[in-house]
Protein backbone atom coordinates (compact mmCIF):
# COMPACT_ATOMS: atom_id res chain seq x y z
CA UNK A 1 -11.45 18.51 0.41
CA UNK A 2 -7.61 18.11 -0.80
CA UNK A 3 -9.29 15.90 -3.80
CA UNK A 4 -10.11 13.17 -1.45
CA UNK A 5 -11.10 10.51 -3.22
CA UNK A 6 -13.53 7.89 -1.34
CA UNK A 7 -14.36 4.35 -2.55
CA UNK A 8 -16.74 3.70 0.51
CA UNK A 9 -17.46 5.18 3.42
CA UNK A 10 -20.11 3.76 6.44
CA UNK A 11 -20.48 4.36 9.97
CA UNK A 12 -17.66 1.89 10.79
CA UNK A 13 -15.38 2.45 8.07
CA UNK A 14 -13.75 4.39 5.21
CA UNK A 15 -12.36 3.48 2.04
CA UNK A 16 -10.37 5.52 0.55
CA UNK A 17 -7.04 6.32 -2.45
CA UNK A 18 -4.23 7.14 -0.72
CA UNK A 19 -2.13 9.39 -3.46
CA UNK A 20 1.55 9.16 -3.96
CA UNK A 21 3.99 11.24 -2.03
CA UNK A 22 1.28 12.13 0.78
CA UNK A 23 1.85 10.50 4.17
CA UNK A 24 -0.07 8.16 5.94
CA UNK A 25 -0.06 9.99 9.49
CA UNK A 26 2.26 12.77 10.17
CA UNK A 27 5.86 12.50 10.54
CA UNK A 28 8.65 14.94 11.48
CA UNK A 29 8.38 17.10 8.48
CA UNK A 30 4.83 18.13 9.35
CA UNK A 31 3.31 17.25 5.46
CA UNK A 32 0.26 17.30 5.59
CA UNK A 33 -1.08 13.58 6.25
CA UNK A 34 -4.01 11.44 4.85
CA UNK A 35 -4.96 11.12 8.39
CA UNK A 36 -5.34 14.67 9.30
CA UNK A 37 -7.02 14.60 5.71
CA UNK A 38 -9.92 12.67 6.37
CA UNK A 39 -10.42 13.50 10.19
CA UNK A 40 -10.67 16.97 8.57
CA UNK A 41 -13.90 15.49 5.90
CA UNK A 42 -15.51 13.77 9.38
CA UNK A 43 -15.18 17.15 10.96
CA UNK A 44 -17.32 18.71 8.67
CA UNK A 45 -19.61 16.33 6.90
CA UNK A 46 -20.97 15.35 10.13
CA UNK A 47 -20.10 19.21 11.26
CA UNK A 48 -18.66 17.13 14.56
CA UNK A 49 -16.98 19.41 17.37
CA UNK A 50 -13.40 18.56 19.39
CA UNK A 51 -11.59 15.63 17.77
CA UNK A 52 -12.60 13.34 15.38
CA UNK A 53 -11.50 9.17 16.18
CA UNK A 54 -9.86 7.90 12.93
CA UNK A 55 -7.82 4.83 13.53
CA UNK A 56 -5.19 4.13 11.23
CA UNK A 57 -4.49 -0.01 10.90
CA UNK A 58 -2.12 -0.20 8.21
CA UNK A 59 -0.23 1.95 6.24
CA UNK A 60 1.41 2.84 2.51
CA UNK A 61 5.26 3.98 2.19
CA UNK A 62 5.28 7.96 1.71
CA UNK A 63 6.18 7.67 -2.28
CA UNK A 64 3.28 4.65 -2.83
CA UNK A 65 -0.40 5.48 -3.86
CA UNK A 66 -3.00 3.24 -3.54
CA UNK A 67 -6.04 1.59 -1.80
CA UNK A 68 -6.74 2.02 2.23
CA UNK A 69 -8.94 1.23 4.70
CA UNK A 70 -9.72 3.67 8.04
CA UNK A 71 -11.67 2.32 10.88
CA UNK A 72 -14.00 5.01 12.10
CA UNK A 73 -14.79 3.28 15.61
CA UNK A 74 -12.36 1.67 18.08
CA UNK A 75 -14.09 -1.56 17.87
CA UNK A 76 -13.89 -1.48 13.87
CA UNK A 77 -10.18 -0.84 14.60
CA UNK A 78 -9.72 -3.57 16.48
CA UNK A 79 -11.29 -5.57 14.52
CA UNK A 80 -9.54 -5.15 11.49
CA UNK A 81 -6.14 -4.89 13.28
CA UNK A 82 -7.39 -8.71 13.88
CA UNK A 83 -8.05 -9.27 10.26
CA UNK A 84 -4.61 -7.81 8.98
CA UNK A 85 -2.79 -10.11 12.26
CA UNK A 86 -4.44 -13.05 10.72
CA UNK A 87 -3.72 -13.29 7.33
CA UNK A 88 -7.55 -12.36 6.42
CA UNK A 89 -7.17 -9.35 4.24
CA UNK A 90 -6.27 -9.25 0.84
CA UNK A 91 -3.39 -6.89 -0.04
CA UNK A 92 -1.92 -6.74 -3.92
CA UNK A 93 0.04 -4.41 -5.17
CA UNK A 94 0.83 -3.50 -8.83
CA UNK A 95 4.19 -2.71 -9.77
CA UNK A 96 7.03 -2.09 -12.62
CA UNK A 97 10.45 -3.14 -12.23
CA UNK A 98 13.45 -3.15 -14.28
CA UNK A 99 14.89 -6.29 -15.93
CA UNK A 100 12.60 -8.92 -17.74
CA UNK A 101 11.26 -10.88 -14.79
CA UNK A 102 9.49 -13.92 -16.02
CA UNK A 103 6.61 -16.61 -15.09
CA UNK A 104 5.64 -16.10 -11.21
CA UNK A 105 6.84 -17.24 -7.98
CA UNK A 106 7.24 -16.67 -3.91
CA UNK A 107 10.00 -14.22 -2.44
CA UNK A 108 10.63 -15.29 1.22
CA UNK A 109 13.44 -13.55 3.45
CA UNK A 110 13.91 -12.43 6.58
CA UNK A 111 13.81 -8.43 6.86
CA UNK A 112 15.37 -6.35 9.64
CA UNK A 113 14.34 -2.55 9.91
CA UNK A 114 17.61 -0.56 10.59
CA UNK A 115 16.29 3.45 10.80
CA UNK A 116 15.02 4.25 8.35
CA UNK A 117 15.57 1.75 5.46
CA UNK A 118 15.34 -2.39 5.91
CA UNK A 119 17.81 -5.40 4.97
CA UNK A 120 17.85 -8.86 4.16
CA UNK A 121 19.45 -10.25 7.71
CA UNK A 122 18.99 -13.76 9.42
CA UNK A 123 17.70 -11.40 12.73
CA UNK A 124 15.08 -10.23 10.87
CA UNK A 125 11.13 -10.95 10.62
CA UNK A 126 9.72 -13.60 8.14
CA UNK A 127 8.62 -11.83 4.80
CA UNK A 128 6.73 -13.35 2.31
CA UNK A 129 4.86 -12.63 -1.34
CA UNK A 130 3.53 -14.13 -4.31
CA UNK A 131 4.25 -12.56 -7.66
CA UNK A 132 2.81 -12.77 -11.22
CA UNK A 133 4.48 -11.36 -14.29
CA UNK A 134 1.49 -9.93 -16.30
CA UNK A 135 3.71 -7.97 -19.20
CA UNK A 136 7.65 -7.60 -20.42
CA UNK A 137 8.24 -4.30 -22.16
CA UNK A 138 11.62 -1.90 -22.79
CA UNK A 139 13.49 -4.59 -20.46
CA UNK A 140 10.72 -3.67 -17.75
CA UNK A 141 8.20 -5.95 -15.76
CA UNK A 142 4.60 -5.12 -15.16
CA UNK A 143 3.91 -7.40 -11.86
CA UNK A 144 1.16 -8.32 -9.43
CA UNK A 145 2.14 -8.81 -5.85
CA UNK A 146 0.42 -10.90 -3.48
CA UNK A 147 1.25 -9.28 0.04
CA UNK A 148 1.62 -12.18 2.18
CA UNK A 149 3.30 -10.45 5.65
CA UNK A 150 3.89 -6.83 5.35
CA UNK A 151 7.20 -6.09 6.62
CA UNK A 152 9.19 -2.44 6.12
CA UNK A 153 9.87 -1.75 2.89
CA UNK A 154 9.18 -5.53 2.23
CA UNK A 155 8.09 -5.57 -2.07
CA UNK A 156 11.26 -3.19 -2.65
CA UNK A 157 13.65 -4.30 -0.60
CA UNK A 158 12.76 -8.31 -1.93
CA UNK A 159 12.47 -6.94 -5.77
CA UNK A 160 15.55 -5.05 -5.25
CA UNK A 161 17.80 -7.80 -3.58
CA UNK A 162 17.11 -10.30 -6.66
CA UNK A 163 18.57 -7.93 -8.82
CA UNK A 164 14.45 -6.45 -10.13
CA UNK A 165 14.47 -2.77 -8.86
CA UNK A 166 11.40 -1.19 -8.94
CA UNK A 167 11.26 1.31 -11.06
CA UNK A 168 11.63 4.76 -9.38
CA UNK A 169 12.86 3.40 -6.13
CA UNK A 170 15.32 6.00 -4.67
CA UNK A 171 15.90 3.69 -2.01
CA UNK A 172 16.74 0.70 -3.49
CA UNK A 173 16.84 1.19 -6.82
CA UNK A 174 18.31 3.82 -9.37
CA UNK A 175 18.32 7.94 -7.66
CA UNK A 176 16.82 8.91 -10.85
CA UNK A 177 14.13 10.94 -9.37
CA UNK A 178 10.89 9.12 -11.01
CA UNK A 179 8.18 8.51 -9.27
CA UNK A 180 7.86 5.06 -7.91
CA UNK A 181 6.37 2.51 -10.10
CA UNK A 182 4.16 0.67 -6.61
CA UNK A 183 0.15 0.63 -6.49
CA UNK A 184 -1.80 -1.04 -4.00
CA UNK A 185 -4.23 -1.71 -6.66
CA UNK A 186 -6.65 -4.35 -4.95
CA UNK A 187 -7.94 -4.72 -1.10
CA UNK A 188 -10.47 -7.66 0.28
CA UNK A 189 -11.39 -8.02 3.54
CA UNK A 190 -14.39 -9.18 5.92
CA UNK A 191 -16.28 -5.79 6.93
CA UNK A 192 -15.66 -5.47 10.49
CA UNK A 193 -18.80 -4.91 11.64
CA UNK A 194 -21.36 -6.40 9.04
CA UNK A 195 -21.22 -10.04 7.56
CA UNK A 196 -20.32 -8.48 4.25
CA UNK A 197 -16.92 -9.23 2.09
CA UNK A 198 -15.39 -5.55 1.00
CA UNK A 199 -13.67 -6.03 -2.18
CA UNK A 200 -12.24 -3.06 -3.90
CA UNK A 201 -9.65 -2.56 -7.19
CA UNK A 202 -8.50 0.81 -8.73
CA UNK A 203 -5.29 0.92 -11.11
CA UNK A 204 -2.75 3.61 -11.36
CA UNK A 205 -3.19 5.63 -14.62
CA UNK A 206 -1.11 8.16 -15.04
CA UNK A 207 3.46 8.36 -15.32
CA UNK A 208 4.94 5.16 -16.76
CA UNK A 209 1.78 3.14 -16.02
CA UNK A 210 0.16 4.81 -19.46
CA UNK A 211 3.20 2.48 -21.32
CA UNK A 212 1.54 -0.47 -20.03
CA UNK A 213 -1.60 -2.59 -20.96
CA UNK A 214 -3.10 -5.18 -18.80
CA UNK A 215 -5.65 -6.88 -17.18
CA UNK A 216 -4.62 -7.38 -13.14
């Protein structure tokens, strides 16, 4: 099933690795989407006929792999659309940038979406994140983000602005071609549904990731 890979899966939710370079929900170049992906599994695990309700609360940039959640019911979509809106759900991101960024710290800006790319402009929406440097290596930074708001683009265009491009960033970094060097790594939230605290990790393994060691 296109190598899904599920971390959990219940009658309210799924858990699931979203894998660089494949969309979240389809787009103009008709990719193939994680979306149509795992409406596809529903379909025919639970051999269900017509359309399949998958709602999609938050999303990863096309080039970014890493950990998402995918309400299965309305009210689990509503629900967790309530958790994100809050501030209740634990979003942090691995990622490698170059320069020799030091200590930790809090990035604030305000971010405007302009088509498709974002900028640092006074009009923009308040963007916020917390950031730890875990390792310094070939003048490159393994770092742990703390997604505070989650604006367009927000971890690249902030990294990128200070003068700490992440590496691989054809945006707003070098056009070098590499993949880019972002993992949503960790997710915690409060089950929609069930009084139960969902709490998952998974680290990138493979590409420039191999050159690093660390405990996140």
């Amino acid at each position: 099933m296109n190598n899904l890979n599920i971390l959990y899966e219940d009658n309210h939710i799924i858990v699931v690795e979203k894998k660089p370079n494949v969309l979240c929900q389809s787009d103009y170049t008709k990719d193939l989407d994680l979306l149509t992906i795992i409406k596809n599994y529903l379909k025919e695990k639970y051999q269900k006929p017509g359309n399949v309700y998958l709602g999609l609360v938050h999303r990863l940039d096309r080039p970014v792999g890493g950990i998402m959640v995918f309400a299965k019911t309305s009210k689990a979509a509503s629900r967790l659309s309530k958790i994100i809106t809050n501030h209740e759900m634990t979003k942090e991101y691995l990622l490698i940038c170059h320069g020799n960024l030091k200590g930790h710290g809090i990035m604030e800006d305000y971010i405007l979406k302009k088509d498709e790319i974002s900028i640092i402009s006074k009009e923009g929406k308040y963007a916020k994140l917390e950031y730890k440097v875990l390792e310094n290596k070939d003048n490159l930074s393994l770092v742990k983000v703390n997604l505070i708001t989650g604006r367009h683009h927000q971890i690249r265009l902030q990294f990128a602005n200070r003068g700490y491009p992440l590496y691989g960033d054809q945006l707003y970094g070098y056009q070098d071609k590499k993949q880019i060097a972002l993992y949503a790594y960790h997710l915690k939230f409060k089950h929609p549904v069930k009084d139960e605290i969902m709490d998952f990790k998974l680290y990138p393994q493979t590409g420039i990731w191999e050159d690093f060691t660390y405990e996140a």
